[in-house]
PDB file of N, CA and C in Angstrom:
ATOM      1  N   UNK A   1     107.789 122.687  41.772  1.00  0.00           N
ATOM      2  CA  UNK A   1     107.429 121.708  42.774  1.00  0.00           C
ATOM      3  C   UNK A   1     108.527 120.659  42.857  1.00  0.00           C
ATOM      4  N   UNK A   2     108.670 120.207  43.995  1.00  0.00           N
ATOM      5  CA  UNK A   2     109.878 119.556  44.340  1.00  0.00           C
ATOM      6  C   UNK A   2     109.113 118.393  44.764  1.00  0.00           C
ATOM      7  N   UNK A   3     109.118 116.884  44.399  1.00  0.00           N
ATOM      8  CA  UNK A   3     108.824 116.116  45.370  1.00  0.00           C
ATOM      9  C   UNK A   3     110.220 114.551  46.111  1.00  0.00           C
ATOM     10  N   UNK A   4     109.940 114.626  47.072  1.00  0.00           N
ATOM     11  CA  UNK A   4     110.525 113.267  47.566  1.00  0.00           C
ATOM     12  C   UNK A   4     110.498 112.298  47.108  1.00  0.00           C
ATOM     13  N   UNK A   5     111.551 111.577  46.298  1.00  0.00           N
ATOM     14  CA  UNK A   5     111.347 110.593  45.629  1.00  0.00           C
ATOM     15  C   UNK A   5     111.706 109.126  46.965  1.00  0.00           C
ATOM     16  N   UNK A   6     112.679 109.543  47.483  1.00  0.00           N
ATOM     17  CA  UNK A   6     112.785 108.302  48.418  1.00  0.00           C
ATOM     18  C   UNK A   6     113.404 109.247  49.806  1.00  0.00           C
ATOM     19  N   UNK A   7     112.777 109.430  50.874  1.00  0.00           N
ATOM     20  CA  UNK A   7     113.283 110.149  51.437  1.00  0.00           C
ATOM     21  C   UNK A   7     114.269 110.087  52.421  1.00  0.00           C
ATOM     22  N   UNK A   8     114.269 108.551  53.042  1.00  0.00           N
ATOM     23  CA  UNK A   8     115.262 107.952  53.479  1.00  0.00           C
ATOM     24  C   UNK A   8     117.046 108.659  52.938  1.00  0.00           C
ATOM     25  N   UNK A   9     116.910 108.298  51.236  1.00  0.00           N
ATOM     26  CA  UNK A   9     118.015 108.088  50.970  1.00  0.00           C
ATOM     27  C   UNK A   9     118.306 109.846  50.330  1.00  0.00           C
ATOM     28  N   UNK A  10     117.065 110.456  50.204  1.00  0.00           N
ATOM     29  CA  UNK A  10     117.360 111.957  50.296  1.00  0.00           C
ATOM     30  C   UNK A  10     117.068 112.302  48.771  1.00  0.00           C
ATOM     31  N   UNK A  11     116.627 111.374  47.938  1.00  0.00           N
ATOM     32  CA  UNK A  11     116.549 111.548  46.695  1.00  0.00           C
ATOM     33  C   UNK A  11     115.001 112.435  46.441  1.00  0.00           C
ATOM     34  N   UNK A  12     115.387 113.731  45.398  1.00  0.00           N
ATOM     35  CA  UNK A  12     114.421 114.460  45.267  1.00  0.00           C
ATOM     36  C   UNK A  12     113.644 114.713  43.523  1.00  0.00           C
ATOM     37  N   UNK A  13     112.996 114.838  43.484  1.00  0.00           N
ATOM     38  CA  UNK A  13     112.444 114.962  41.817  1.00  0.00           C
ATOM     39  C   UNK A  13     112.036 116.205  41.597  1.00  0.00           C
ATOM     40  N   UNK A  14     111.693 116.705  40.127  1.00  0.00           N
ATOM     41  CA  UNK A  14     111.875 118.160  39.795  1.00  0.00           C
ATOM     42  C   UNK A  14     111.343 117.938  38.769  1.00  0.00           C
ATOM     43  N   UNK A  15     109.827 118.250  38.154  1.00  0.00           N
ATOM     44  CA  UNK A  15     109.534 117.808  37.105  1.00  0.00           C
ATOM     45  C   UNK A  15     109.125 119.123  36.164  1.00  0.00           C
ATOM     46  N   UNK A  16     109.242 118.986  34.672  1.00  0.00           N
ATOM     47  CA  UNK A  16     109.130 120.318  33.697  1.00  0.00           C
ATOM     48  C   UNK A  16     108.441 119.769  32.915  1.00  0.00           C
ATOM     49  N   UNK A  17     107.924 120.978  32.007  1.00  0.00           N
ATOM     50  CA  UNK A  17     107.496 120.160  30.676  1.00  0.00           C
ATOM     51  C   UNK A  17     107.590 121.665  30.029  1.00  0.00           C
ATOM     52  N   UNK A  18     108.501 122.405  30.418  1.00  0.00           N
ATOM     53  CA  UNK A  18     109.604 123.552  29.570  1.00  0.00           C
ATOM     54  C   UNK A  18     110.324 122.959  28.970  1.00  0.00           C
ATOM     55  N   UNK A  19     110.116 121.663  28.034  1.00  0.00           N
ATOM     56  CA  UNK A  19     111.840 120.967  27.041  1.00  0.00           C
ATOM     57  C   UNK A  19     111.767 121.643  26.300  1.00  0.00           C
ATOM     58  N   UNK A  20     112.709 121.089  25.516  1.00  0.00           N
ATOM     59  CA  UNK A  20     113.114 121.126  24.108  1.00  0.00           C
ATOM     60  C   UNK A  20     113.081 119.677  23.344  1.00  0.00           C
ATOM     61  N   UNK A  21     111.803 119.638  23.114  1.00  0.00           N
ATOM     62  CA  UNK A  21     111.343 117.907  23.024  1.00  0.00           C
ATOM     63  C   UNK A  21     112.298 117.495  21.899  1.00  0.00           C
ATOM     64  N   UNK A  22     112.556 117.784  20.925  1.00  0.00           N
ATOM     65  CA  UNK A  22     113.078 117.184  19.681  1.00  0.00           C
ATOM     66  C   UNK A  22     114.875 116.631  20.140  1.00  0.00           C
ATOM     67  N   UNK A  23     115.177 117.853  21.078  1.00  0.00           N
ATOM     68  CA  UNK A  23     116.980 117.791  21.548  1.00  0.00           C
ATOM     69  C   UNK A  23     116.573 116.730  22.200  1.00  0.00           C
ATOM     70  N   UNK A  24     115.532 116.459  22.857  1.00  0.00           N
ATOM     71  CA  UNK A  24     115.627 115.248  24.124  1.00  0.00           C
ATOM     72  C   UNK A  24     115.731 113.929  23.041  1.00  0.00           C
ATOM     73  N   UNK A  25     114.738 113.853  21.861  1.00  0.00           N
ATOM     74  CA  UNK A  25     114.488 112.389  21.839  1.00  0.00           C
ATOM     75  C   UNK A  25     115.843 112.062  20.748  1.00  0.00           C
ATOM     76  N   UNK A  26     116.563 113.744  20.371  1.00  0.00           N
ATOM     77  CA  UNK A  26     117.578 113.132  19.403  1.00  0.00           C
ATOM     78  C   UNK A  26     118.948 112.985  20.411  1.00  0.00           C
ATOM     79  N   UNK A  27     119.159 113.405  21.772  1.00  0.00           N
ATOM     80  CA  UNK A  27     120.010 112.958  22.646  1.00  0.00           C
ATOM     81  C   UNK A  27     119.939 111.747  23.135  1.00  0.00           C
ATOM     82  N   UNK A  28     118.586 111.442  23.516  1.00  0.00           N
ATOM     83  CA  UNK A  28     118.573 110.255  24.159  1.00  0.00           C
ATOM     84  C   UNK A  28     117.924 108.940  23.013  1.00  0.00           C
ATOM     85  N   UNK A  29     118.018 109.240  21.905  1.00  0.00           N
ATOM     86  CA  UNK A  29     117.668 108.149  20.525  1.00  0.00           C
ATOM     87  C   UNK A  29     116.020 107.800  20.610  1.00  0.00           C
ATOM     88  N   UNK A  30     115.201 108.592  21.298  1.00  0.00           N
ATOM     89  CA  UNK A  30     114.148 107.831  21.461  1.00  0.00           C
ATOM     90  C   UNK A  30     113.309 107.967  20.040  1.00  0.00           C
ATOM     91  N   UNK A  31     112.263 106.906  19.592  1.00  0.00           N
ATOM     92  CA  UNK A  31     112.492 106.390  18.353  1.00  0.00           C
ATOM     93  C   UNK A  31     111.072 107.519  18.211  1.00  0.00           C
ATOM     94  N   UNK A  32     110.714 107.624  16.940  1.00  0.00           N
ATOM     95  CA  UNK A  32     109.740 108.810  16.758  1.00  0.00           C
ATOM     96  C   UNK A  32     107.871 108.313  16.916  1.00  0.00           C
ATOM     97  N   UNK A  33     107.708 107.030  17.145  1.00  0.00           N
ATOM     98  CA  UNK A  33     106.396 106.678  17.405  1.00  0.00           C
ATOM     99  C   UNK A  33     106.571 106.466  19.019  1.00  0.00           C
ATOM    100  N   UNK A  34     107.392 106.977  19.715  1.00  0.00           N
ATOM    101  CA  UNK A  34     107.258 107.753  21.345  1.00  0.00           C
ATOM    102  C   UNK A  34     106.897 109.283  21.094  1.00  0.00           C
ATOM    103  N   UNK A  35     105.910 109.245  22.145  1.00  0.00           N
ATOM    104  CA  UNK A  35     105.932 110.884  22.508  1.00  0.00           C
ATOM    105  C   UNK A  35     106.469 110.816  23.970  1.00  0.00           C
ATOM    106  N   UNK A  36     106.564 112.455  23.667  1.00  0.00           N
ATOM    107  CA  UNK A  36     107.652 112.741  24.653  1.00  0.00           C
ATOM    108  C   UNK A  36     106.924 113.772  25.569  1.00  0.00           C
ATOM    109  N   UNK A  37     105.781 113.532  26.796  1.00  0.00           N
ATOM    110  CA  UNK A  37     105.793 114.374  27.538  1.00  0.00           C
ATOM    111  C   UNK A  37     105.755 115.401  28.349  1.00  0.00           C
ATOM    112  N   UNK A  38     107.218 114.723  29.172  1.00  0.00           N
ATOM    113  CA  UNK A  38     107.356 115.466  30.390  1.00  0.00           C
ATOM    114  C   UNK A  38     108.796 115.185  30.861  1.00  0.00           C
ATOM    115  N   UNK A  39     109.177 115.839  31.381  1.00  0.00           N
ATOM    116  CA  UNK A  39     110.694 115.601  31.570  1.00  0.00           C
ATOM    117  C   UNK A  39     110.938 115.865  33.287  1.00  0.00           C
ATOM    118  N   UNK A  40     111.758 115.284  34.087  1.00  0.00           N
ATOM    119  CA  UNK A  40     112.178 115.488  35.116  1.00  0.00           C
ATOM    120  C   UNK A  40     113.735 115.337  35.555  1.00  0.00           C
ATOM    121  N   UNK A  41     114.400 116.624  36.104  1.00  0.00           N
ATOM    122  CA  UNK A  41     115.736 116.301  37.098  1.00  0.00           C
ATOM    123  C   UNK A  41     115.525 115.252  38.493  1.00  0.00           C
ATOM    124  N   UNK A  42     116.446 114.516  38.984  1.00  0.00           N
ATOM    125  CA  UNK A  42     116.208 113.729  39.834  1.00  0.00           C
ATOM    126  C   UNK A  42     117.862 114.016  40.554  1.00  0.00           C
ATOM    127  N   UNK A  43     117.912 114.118  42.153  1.00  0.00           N
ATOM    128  CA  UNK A  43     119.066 114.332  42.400  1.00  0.00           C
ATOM    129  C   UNK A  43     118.767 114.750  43.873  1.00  0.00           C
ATOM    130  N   UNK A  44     119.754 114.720  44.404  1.00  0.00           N
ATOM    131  CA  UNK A  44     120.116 115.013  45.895  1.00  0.00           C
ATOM    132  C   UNK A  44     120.094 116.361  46.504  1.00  0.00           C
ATOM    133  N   UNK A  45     119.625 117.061  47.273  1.00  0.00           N
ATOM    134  CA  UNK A  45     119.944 118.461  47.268  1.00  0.00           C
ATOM    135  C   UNK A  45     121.172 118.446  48.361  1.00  0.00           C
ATOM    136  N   UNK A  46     121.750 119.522  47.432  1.00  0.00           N
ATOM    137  CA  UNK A  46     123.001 119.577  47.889  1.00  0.00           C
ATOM    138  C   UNK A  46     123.427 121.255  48.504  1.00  0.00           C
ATOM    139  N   UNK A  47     125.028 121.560  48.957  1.00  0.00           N
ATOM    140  CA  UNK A  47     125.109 122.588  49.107  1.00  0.00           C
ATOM    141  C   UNK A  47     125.436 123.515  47.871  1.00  0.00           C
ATOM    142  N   UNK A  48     124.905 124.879  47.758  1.00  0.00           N
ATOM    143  CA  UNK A  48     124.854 125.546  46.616  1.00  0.00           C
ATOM    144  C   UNK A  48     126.464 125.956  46.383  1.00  0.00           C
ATOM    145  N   UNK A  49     126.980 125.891  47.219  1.00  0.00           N
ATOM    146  CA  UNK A  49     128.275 126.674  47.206  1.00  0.00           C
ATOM    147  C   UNK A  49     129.413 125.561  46.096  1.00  0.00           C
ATOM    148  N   UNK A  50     128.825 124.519  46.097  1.00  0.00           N
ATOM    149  CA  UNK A  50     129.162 123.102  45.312  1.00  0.00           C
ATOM    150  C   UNK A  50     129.285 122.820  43.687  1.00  0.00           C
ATOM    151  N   UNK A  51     128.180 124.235  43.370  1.00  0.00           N
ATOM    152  CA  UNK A  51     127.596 123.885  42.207  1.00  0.00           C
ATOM    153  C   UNK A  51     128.080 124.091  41.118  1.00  0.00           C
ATOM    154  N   UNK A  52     127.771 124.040  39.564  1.00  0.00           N
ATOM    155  CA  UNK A  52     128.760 124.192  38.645  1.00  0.00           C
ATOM    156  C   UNK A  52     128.879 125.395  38.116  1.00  0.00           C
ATOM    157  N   UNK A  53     129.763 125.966  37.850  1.00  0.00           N
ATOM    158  CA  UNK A  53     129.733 127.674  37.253  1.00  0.00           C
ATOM    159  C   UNK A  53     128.670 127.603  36.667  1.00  0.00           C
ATOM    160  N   UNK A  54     128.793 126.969  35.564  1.00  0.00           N
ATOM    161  CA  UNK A  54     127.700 127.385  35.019  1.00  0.00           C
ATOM    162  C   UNK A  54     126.413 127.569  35.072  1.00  0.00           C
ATOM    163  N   UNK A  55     126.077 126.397  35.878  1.00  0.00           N
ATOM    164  CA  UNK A  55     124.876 126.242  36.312  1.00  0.00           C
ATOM    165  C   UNK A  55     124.371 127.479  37.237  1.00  0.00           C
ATOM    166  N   UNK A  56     125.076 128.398  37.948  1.00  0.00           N
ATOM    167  CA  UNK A  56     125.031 129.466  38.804  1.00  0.00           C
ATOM    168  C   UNK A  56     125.055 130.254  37.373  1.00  0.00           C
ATOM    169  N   UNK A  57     125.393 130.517  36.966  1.00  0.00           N
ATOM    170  CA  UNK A  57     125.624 131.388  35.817  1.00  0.00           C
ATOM    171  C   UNK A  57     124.224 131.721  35.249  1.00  0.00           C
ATOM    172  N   UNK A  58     123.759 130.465  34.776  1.00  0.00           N
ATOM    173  CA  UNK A  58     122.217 130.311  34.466  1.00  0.00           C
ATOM    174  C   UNK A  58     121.109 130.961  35.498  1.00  0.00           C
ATOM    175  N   UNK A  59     121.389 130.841  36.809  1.00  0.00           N
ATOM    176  CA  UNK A  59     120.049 131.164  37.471  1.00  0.00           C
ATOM    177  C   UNK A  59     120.455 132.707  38.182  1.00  0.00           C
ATOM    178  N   UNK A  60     120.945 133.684  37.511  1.00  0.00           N
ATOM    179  CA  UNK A  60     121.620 134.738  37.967  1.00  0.00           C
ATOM    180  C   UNK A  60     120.556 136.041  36.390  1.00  0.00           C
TER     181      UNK A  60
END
Protein backbone atom coordinates (compact mmCIF):
# COMPACT_ATOMS: atom_id res chain seq x y z
CA UNK A 1 0.00 0.00 0.00
CA UNK A 2 1.21 3.24 -1.07
CA UNK A 3 -0.20 6.29 0.58
CA UNK A 4 0.05 10.19 -0.20
CA UNK A 5 1.83 11.78 2.22
CA UNK A 6 1.53 15.40 0.85
CA UNK A 7 0.26 15.38 -2.49
CA UNK A 8 0.82 18.74 -3.65
CA UNK A 9 4.49 18.27 -3.26
CA UNK A 10 4.27 14.53 -4.58
CA UNK A 11 5.58 12.98 -1.47
CA UNK A 12 4.55 9.26 -1.06
CA UNK A 13 4.79 6.68 1.99
CA UNK A 14 5.39 2.90 1.93
CA UNK A 15 4.92 1.28 5.09
CA UNK A 16 6.42 -2.51 6.30
CA UNK A 17 6.72 -4.24 9.25
CA UNK A 18 9.05 -6.98 7.20
CA UNK A 19 12.34 -5.32 9.33
CA UNK A 20 15.01 -6.43 10.69
CA UNK A 21 14.16 -4.74 14.02
CA UNK A 22 17.46 -5.17 15.94
CA UNK A 23 19.69 -3.69 12.49
CA UNK A 24 17.17 -0.76 12.70
CA UNK A 25 17.51 0.26 16.38
CA UNK A 26 21.42 -0.59 16.24
CA UNK A 27 21.67 1.76 12.93
CA UNK A 28 19.67 4.30 14.02
CA UNK A 29 20.93 4.14 18.12
CA UNK A 30 17.48 3.81 19.28
CA UNK A 31 17.82 3.11 23.01
CA UNK A 32 16.37 -0.45 24.09
CA UNK A 33 13.25 0.66 26.36
CA UNK A 34 11.79 1.82 22.62
CA UNK A 35 10.01 -0.66 20.72
CA UNK A 36 10.25 -0.73 17.42
CA UNK A 37 7.09 -1.32 15.38
CA UNK A 38 6.81 -0.47 12.07
CA UNK A 39 8.95 0.93 9.62
CA UNK A 40 8.25 3.08 6.51
CA UNK A 41 10.12 4.35 3.03
CA UNK A 42 9.04 7.90 2.29
CA UNK A 43 10.01 9.40 -1.16
CA UNK A 44 8.96 10.74 -4.46
CA UNK A 45 8.02 8.43 -7.21
CA UNK A 46 10.22 8.67 -9.67
CA UNK A 47 11.28 7.31 -13.14
CA UNK A 48 12.40 3.61 -12.90
CA UNK A 49 14.92 3.93 -15.52
CA UNK A 50 16.75 6.31 -12.67
CA UNK A 51 17.13 3.78 -10.19
CA UNK A 52 20.06 2.22 -8.42
CA UNK A 53 21.60 -1.06 -9.79
CA UNK A 54 21.13 -2.43 -7.13
CA UNK A 55 18.07 -1.70 -6.09
CA UNK A 56 16.80 -3.22 -9.66
CA UNK A 57 18.91 -6.03 -8.89
CA UNK A 58 16.82 -6.74 -5.78
CA UNK A 59 13.35 -6.70 -7.32
CA UNK A 60 14.35 -9.02 -10.35
Amino acid sequence: MISEVHPLLGWHAHGTVGFDHERARAMHSVPEDFALEVAFALGRKGDVSQRLKDTCEIDQ
